[in-house]
N, C-alpha and C. Protein backbone atom coordinates (compact mmCIF):
# COMPACT_ATOMS: atom_id res chain seq x y z
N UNK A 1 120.64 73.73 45.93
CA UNK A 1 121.64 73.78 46.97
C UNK A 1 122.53 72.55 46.84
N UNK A 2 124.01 72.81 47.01
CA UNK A 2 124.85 71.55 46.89
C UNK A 2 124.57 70.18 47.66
N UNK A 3 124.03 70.74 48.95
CA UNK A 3 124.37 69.88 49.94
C UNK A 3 122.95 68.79 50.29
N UNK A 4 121.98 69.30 49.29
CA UNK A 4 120.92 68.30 48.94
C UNK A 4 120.91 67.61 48.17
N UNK A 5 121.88 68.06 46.91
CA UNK A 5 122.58 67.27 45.99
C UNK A 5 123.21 66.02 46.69
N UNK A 6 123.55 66.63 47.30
CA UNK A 6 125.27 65.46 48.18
C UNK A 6 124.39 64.44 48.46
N UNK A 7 123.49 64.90 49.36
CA UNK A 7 123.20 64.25 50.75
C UNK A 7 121.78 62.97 49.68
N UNK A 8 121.17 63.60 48.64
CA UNK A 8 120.41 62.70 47.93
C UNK A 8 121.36 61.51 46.99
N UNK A 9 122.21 62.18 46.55
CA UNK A 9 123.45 61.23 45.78
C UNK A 9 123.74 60.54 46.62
N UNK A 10 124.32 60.36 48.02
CA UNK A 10 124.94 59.52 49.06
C UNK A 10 123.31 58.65 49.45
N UNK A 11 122.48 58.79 49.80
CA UNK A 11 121.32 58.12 50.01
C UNK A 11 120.92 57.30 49.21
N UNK A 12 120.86 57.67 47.62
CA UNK A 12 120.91 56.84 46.33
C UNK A 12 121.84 55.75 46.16
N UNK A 13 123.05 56.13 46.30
CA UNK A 13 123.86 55.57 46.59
C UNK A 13 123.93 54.42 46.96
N UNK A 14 123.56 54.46 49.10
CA UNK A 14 123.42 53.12 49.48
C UNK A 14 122.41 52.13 49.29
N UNK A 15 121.26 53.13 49.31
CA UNK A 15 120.40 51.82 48.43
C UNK A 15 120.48 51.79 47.20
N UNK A 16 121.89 51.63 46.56
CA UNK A 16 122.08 50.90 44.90
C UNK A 16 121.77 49.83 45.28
N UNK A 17 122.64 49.62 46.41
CA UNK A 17 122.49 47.62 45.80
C UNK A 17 121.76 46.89 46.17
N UNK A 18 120.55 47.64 46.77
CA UNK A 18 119.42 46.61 47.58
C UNK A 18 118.43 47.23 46.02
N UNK A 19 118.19 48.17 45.22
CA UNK A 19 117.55 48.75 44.08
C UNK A 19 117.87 47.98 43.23
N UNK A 20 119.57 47.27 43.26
CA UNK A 20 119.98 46.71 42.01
C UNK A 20 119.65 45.49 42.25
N UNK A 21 119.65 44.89 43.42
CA UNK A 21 119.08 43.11 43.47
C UNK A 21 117.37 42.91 42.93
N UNK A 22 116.53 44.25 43.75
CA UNK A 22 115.17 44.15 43.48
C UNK A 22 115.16 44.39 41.88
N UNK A 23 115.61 45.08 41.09
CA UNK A 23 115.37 45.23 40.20
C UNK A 23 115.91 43.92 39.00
N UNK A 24 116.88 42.96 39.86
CA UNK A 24 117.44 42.03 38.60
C UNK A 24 116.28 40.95 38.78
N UNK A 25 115.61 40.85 40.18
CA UNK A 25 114.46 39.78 40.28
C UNK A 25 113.26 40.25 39.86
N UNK A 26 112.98 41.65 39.82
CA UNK A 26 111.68 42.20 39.24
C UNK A 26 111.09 42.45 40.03
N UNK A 27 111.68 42.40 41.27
CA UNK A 27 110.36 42.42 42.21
C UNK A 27 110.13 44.27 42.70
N UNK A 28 110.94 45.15 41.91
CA UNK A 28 110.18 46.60 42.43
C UNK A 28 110.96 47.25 41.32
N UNK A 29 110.18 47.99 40.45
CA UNK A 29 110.53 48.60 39.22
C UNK A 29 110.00 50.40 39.54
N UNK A 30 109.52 50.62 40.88
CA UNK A 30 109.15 51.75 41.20
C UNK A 30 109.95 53.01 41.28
N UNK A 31 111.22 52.59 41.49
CA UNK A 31 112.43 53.25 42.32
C UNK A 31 113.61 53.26 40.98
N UNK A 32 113.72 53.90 40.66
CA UNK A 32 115.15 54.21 39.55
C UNK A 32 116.39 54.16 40.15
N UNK A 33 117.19 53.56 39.56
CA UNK A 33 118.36 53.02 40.56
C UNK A 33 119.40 54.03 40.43
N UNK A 34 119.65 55.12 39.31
CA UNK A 34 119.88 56.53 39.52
C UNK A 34 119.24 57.63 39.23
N UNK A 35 119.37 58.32 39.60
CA UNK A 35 118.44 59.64 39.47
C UNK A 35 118.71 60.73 38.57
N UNK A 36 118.45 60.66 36.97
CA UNK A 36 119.01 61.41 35.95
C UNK A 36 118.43 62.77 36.19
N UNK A 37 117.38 63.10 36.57
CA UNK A 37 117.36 64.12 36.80
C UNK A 37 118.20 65.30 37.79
N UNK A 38 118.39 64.40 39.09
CA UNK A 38 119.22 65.24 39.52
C UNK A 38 120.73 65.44 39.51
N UNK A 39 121.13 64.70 37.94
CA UNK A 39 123.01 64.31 38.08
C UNK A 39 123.49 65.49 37.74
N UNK A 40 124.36 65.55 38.70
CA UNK A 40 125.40 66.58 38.70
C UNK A 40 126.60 66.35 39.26
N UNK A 41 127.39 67.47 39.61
CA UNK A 41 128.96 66.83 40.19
C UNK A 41 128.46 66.77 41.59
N UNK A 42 127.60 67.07 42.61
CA UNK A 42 127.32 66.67 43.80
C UNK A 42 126.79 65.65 43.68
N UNK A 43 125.51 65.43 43.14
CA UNK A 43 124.83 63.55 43.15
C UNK A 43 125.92 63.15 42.85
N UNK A 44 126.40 63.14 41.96
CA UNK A 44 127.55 62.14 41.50
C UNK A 44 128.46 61.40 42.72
N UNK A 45 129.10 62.91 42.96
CA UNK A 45 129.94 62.36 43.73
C UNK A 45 129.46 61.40 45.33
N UNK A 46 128.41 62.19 45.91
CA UNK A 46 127.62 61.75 46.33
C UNK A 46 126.65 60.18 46.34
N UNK A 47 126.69 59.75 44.93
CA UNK A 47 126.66 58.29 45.25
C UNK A 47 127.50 57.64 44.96
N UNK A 48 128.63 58.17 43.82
CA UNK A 48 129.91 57.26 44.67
C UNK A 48 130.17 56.93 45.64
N UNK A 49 129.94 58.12 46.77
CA UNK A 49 130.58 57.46 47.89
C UNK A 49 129.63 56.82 48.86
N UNK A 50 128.45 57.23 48.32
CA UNK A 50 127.45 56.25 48.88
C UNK A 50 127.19 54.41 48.50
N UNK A 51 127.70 54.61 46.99
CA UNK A 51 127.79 53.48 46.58
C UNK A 51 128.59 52.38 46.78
N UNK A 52 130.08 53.10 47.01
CA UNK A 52 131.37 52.20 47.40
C UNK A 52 131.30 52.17 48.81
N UNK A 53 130.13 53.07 49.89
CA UNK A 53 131.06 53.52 50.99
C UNK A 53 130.88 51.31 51.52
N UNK A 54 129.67 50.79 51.46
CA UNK A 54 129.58 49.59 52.05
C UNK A 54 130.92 48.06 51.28
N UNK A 55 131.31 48.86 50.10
CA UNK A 55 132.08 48.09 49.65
C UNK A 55 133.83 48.27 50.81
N UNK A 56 133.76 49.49 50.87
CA UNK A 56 135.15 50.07 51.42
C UNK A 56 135.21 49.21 53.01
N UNK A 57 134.17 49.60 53.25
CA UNK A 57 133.91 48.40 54.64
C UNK A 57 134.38 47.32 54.90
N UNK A 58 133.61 46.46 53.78
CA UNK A 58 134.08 45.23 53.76
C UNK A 58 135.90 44.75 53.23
N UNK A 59 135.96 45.49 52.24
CA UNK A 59 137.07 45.35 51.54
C UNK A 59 138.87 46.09 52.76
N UNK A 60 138.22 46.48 53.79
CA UNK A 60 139.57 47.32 54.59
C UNK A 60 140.55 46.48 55.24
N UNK A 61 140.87 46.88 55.38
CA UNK A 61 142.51 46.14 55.62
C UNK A 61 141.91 45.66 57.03
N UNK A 62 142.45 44.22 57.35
CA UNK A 62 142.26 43.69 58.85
C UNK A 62 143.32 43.93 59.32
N UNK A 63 143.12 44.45 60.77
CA UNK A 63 144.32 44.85 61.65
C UNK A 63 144.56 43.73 62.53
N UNK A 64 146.21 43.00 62.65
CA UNK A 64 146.11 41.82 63.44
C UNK A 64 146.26 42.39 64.94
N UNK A 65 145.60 41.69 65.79
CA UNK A 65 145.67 41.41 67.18
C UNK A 65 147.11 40.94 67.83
N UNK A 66 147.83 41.85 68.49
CA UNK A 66 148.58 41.70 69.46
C UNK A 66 148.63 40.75 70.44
């Protein structure tokens, strides 16, 4: 089904970068930081936007105060 695709790609996703810190210190090699088995154009897209969504956050335009 697509939308387990999605919804596991977007989940993967946000924990990239807490997967990618544990994994540069060693401290948890349990967890694969993508999931080749399930890549497709839903995971995919799906942790793109799981992956960027905390970058997009930070990175958004500040709106000035009136």
């Amino acid at each position: 089904m697509w939308y387990a695709d999605l919804f596991a790609g977007f989940w993967n996703g946000l924990i990239a970068w807490a997967v990618l810190l544990l994994h540069v210190f060693g401290a948890w090699n349990g967890h694969e930081f993508y999931n080749t088995a399930k890549s497709g154009n839903w995971y995919d897209f799906g942790f793109l936007v799981g992956a960027g969504s905390p970058l997009m956050g930070a990175l958004g335009k500040k709106h000035k105060k009136r």
